[in-house]
N, C-alpha and C. Protein backbone atom coordinates (compact mmCIF):
# COMPACT_ATOMS: atom_id res chain seq x y z
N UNK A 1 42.65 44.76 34.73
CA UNK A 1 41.65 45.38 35.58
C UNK A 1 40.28 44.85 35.18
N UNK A 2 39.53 44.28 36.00
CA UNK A 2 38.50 43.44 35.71
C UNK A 2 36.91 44.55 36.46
N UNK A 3 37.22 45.41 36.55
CA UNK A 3 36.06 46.45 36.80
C UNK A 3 35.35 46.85 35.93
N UNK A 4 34.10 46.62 36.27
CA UNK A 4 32.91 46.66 35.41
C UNK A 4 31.90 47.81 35.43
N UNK A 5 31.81 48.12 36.67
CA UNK A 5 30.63 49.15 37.09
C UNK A 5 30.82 49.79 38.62
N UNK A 6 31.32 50.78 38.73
CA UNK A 6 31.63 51.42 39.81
C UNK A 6 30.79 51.94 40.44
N UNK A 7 30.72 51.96 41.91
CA UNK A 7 29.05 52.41 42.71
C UNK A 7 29.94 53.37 43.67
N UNK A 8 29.68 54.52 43.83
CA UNK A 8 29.79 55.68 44.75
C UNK A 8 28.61 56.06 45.93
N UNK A 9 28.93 55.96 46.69
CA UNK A 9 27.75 56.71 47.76
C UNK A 9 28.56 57.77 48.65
N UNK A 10 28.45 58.92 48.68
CA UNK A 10 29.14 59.85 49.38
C UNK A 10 28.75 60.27 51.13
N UNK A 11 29.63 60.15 51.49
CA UNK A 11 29.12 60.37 53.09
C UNK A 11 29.62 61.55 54.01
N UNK A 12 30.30 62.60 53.09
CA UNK A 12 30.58 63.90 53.24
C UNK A 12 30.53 64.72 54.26
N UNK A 13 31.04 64.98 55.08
CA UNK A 13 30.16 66.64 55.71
C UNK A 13 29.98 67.67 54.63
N UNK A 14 29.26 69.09 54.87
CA UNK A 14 29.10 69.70 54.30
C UNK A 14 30.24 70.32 53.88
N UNK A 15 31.32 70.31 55.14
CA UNK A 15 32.40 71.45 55.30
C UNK A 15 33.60 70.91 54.42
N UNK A 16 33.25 69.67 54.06
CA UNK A 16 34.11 68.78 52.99
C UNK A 16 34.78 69.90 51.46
N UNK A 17 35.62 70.04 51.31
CA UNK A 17 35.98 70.62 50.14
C UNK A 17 36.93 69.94 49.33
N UNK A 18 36.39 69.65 47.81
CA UNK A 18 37.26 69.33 47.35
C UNK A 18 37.01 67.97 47.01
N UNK A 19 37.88 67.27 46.31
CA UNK A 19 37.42 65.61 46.43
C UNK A 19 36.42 65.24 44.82
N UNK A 20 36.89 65.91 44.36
CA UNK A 20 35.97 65.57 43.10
C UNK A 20 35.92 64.42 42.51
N UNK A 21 35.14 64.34 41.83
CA UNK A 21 34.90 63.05 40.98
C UNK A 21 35.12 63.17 39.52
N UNK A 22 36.25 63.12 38.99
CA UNK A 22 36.37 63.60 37.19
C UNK A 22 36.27 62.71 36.47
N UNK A 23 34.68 62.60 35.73
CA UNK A 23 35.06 61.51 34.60
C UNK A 23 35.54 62.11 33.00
N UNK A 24 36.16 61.28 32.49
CA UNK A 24 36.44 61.77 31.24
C UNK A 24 35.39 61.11 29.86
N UNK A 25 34.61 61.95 29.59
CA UNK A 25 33.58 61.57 29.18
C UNK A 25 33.43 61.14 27.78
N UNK A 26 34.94 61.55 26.90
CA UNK A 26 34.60 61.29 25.12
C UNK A 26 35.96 61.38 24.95
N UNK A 27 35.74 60.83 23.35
CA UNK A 27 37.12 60.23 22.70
C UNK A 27 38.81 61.83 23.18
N UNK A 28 39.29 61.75 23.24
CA UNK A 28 40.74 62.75 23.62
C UNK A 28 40.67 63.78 22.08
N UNK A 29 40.82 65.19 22.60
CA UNK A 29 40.68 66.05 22.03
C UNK A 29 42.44 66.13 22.16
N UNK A 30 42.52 67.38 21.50
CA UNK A 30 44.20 68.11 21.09
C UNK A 30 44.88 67.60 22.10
N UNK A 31 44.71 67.98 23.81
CA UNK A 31 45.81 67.74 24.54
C UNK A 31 46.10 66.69 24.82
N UNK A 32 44.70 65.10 24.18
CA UNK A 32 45.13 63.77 24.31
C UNK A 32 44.07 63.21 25.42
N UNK A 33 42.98 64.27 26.05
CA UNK A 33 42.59 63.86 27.28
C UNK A 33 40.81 63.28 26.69
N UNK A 34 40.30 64.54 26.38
CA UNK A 34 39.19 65.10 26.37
C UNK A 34 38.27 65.86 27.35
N UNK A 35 37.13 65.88 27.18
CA UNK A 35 36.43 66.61 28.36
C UNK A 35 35.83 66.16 29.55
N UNK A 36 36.37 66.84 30.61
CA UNK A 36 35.66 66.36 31.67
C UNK A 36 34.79 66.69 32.56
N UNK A 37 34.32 66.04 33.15
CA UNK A 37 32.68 66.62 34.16
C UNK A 37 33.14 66.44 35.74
N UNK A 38 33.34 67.11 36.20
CA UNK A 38 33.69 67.07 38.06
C UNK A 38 32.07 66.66 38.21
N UNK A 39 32.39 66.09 39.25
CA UNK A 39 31.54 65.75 40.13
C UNK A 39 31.63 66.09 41.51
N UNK A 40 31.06 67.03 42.49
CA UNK A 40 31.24 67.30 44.15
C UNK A 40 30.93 66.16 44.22
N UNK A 41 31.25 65.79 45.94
CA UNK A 41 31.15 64.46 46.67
C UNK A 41 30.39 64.98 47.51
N UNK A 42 28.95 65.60 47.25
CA UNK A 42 28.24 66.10 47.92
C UNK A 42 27.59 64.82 48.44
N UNK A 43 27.44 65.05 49.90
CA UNK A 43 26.56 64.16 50.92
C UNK A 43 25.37 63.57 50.22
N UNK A 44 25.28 62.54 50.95
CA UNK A 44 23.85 61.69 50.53
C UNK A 44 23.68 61.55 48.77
N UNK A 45 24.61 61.56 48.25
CA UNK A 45 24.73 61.17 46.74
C UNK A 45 25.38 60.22 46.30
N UNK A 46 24.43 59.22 45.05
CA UNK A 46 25.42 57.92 44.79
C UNK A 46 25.49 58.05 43.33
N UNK A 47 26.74 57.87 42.69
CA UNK A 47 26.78 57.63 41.20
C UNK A 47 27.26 56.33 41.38
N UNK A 48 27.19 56.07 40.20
CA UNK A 48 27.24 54.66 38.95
C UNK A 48 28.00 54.96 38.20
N UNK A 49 28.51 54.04 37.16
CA UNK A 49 28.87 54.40 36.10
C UNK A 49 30.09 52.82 35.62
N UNK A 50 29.66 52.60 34.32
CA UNK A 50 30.39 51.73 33.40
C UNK A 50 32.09 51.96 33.85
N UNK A 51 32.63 51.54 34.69
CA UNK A 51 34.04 51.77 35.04
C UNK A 51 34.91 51.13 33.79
N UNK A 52 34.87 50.31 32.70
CA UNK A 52 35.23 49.97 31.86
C UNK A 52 35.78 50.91 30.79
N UNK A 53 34.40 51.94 30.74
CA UNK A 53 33.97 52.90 29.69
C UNK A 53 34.58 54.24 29.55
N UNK A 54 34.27 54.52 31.39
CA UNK A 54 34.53 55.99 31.06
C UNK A 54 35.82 56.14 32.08
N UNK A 55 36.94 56.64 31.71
CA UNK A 55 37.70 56.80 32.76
C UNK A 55 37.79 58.21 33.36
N UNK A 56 38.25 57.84 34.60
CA UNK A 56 37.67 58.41 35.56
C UNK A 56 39.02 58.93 36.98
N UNK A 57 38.91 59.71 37.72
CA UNK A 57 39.65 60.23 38.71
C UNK A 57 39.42 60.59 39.72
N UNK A 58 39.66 60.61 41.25
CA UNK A 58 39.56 61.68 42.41
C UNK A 58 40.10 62.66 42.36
N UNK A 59 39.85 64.23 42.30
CA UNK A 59 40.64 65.08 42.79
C UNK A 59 41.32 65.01 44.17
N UNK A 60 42.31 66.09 43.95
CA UNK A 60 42.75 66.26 45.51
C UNK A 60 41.39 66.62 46.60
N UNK A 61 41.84 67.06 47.80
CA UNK A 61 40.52 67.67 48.66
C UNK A 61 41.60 68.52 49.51
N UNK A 62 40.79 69.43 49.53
CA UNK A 62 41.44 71.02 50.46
C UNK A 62 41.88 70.90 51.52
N UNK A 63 43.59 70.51 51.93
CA UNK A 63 43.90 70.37 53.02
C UNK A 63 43.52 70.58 54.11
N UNK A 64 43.05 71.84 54.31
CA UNK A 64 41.74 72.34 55.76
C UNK A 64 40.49 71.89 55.24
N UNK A 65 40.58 71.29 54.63
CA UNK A 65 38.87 70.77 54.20
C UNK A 65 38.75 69.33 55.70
N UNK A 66 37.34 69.23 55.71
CA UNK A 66 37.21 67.82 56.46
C UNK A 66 37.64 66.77 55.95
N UNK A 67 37.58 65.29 56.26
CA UNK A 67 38.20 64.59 55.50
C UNK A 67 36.85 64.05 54.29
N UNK A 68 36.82 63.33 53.57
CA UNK A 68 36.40 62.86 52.72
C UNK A 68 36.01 61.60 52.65
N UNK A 69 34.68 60.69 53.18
CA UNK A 69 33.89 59.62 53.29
C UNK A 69 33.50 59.15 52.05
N UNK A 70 33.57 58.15 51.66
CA UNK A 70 33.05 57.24 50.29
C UNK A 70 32.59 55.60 50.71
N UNK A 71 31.56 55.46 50.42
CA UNK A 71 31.45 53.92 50.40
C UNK A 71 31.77 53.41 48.75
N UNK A 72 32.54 52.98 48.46
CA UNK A 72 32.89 52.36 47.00
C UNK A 72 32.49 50.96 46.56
N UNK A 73 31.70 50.40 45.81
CA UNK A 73 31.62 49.04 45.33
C UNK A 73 31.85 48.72 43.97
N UNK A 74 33.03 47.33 43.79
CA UNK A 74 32.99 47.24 41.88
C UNK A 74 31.81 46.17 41.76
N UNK A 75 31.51 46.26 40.80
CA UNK A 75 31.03 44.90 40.27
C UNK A 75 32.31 44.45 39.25
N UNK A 76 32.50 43.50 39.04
CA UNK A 76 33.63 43.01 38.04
C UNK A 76 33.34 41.74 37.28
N UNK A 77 33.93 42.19 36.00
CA UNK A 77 34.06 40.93 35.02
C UNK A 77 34.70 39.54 35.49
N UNK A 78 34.54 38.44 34.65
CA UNK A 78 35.04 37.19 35.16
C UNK A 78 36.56 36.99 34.28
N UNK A 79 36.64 37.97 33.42
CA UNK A 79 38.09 37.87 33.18
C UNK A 79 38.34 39.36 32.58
N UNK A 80 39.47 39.88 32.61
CA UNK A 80 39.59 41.15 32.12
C UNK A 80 39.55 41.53 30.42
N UNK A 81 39.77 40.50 29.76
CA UNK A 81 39.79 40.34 28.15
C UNK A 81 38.57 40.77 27.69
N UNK A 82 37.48 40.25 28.62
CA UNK A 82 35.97 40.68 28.07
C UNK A 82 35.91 42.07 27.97
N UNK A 83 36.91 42.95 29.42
CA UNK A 83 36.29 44.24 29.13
C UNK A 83 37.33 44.88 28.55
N UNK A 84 38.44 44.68 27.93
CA UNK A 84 39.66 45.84 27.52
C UNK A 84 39.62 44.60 26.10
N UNK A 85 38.54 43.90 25.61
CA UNK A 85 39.08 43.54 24.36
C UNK A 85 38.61 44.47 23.06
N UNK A 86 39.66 44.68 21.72
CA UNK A 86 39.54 45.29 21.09
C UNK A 86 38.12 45.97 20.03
N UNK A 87 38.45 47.27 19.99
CA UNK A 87 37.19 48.00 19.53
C UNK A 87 35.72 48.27 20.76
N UNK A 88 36.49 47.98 22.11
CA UNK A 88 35.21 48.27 23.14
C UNK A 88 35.70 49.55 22.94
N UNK A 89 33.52 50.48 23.32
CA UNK A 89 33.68 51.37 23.58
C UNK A 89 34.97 52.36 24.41
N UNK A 90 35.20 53.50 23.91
CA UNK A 90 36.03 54.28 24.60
C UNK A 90 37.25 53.85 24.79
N UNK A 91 38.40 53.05 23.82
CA UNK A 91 39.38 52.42 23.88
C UNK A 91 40.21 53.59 23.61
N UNK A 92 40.32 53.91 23.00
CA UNK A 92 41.19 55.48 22.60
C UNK A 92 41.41 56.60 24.13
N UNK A 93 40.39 56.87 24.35
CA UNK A 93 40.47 57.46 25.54
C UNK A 93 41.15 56.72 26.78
N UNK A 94 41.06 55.47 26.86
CA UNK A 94 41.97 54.44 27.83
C UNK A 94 43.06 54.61 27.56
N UNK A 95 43.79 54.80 26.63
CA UNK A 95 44.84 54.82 25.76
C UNK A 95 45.52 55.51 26.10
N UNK A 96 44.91 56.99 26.04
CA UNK A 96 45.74 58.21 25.84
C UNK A 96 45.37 58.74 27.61
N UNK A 97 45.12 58.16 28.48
CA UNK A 97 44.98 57.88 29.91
C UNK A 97 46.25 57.51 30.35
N UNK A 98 46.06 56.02 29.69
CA UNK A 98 46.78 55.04 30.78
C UNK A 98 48.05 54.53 29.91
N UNK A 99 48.05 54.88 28.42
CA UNK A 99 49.55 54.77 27.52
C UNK A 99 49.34 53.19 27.49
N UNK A 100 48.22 52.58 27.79
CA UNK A 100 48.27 50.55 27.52
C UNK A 100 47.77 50.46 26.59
N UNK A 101 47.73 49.10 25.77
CA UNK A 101 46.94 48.97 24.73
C UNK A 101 45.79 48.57 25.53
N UNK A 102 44.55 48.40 24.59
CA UNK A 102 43.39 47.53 24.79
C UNK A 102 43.57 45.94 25.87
């Protein structure tokens, strides 16, 4: 996976429910995960964020909810070794995610 920096812009209705944005923000506590920060996909809002670094999820969205609009852009590395090579930030937490090595 050669993703570097993930760009979000949300294009929501209001009546949108659901659809979160979970990053997992620090090394995996007891259950292996650590803590995470939702994010609403509230309208007219754009995050960022080191896609390398912090891993990250969509929630579901509320079946009677509206549907759920995203414009998504990566920026990406020129080979994937640069960003999953050993001792990068937040490798442990990739780990206990995704069960791969570095």
């Amino acid at each position: 996976d050669r993703r570097w920096i993930t760009c979000i812009y949300y294009l929501n209705s209001p009546a949108c429910r659901g659809g979160h944005l979970r990053l997992w923000l620090d090394a995996p506590d007891r259950d292996g995960k650590g803590t995470p920060l939702d994010l609403a996909p509230a309208a007219d809002t754009f995050v960022a964020f080191f896609a390398d670094q912090i891993v990250h999820e969509v929630l579901p969205t509320d079946p009677d909810s509206e549907d759920r609009f995203a414009l998504t852009l990566w920026l990406v590395a020129a080979t994937a070794d640069r960003l999953c090579a050993p001792g990068r930030p937040f490798a442990d937490t990739r780990r206990a995610h995704f069960g791969t090595a570095d």
